[in-house]
Protein backbone atom coordinates (compact mmCIF):
# COMPACT_ATOMS: atom_id res chain seq x y z
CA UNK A 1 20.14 27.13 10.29
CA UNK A 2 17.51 27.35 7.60
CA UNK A 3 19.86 27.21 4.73
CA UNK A 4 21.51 23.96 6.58
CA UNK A 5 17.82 22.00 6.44
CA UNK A 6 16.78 23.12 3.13
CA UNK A 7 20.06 21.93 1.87
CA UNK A 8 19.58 18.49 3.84
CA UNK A 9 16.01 18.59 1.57
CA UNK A 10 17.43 19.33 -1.12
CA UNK A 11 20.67 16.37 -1.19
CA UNK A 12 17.67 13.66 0.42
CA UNK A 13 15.96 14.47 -2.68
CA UNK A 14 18.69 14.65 -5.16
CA UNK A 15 20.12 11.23 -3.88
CA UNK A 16 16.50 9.57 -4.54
CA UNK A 17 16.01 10.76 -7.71
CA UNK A 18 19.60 9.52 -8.70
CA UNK A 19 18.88 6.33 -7.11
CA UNK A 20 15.27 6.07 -8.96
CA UNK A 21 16.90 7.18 -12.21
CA UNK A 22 19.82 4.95 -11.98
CA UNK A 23 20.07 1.51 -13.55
CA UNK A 24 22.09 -0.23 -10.57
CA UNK A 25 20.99 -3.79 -9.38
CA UNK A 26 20.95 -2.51 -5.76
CA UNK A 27 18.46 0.30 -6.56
CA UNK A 28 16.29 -1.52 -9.26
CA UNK A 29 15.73 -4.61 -6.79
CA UNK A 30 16.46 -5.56 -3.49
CA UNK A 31 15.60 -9.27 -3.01
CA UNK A 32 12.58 -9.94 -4.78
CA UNK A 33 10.82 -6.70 -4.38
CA UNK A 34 10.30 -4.08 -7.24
CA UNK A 35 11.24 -0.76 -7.80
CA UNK A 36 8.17 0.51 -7.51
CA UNK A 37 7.35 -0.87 -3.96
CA UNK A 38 10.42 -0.03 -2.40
CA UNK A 39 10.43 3.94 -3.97
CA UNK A 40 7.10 4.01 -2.15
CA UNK A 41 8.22 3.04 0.87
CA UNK A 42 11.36 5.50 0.61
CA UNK A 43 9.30 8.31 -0.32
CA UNK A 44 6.65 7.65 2.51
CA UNK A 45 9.65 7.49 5.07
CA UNK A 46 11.18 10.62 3.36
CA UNK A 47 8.11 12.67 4.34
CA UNK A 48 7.60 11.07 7.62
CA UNK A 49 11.10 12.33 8.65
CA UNK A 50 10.47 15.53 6.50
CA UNK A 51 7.53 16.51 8.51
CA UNK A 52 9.04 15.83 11.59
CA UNK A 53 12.55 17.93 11.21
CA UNK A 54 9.94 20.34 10.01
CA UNK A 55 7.68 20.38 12.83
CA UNK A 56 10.89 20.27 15.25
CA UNK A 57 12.33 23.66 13.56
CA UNK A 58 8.97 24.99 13.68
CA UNK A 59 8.35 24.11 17.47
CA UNK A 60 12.04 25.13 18.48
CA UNK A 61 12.50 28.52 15.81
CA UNK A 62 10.04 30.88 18.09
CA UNK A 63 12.02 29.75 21.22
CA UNK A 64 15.96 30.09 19.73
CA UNK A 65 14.85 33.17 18.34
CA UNK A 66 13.59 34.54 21.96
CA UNK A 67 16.55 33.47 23.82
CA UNK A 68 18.95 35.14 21.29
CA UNK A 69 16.77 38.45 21.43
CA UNK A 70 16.78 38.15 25.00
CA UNK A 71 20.70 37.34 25.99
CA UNK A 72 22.10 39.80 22.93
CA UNK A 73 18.72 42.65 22.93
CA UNK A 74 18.31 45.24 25.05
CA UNK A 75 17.35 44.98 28.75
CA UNK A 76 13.61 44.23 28.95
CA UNK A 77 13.27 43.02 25.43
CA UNK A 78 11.46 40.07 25.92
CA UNK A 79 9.11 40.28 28.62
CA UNK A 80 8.00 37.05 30.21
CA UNK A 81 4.60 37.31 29.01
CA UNK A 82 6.44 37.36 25.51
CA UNK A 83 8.47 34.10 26.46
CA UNK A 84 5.71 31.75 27.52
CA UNK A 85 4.56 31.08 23.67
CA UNK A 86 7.92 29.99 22.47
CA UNK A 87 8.67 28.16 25.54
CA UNK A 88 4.84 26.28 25.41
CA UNK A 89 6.07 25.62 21.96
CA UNK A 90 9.46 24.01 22.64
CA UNK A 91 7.89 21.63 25.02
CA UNK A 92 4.85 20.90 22.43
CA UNK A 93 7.69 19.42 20.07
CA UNK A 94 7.85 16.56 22.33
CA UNK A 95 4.23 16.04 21.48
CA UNK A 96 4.71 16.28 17.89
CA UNK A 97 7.08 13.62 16.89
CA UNK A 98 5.30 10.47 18.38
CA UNK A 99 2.40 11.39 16.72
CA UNK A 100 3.85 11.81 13.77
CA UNK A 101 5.24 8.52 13.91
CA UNK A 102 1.53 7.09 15.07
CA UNK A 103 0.42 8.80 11.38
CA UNK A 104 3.11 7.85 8.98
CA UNK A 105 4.02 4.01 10.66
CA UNK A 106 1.57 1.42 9.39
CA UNK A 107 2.74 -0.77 12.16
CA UNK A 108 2.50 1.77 15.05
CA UNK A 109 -0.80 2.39 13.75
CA UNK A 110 -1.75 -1.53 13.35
CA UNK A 111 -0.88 -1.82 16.96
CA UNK A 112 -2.55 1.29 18.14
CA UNK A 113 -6.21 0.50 16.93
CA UNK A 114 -5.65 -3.47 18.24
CA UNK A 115 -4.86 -2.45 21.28
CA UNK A 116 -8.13 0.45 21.37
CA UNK A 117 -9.90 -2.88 20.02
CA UNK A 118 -8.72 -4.89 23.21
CA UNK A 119 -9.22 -2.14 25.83
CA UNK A 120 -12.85 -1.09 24.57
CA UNK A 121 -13.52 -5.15 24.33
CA UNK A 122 -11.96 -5.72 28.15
CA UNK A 123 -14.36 -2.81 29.28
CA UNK A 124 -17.16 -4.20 28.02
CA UNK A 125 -16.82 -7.56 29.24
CA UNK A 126 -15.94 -5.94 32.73
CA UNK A 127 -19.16 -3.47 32.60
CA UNK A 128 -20.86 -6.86 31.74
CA UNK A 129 -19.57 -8.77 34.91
CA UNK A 130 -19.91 -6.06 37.10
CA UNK A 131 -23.61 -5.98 36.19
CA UNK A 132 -24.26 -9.74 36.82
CA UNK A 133 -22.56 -8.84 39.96
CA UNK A 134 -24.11 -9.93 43.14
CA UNK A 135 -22.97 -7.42 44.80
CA UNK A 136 -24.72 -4.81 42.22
CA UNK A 137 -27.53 -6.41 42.42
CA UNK A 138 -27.89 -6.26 45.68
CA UNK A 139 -26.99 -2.31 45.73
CA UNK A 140 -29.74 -2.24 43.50
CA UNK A 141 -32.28 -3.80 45.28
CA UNK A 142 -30.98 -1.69 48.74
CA UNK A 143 -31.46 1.63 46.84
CA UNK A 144 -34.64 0.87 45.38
């Protein structure tokens, strides 16, 4: 299974160094954009799905590697105290790929901090009616 994703790595990276190496129309320029812009884009998408096959074999490795020891070991191999790290893993992989796509997609990320920008706005402007609030004031007053 490791030999099958560091292959993958290694024909991804082969085929973009061909492509930046070559002299071909449809890898020099696409449209009116230049080779340098569009390897840079490429590359940054090449490590965003990098890290996240990575991050998926790391999260899912522990737990393969316990259920294999457990079905073809010896009886009372894996304990369950043993099992719950793999397993906590496994389900942490879930985790791991939308935030890698919040960290590697400049739209994502655009669309994340406008919509922190609206929420913390909308709470302010709430905490700001709710204090000119009659009722507040009048809470205030009671309680005083």
């Amino acid at each position: 299974m490791i030999s099958l994703f560091f292959n993958c790595i290694i024909q991804v990276h082969t085929r973009f160094n061909l492509c930046a190496s070559s002299s071909s129309l449809s890898c020099l320029q696409v449209g009116k954009i230049n080779l340098l812009a569009a390897q840079r884009r490429e590359q940054h998408i090449l490590v965003m799905v990098l890290s996240m096959v990575s991050c998926y074999m790391l999260c899912w490795m522990p737990y393969g590697v316990t259920a294999l020891m457990a079905t073809f070991g010896s009886s009372g191999l894996v304990t369950p105290m043993a099992s719950v790290v793999p397993s906590v893993l496994a389900k942490f992989s879930t985790v791991v790929n939308p935030v890698i796509y919040v960290f590697f997609n400049n739209q994502v990320k655009a669309f994340f901090c406008l919509t922190s920008t609206f929420v913390s706005n909308a709470v302010k402007s709430n905490l700001d009616v709710l204090k000119s609030s009659i009722f507040i004031k009048l809470f205030l007053v009671l309680t005083s």
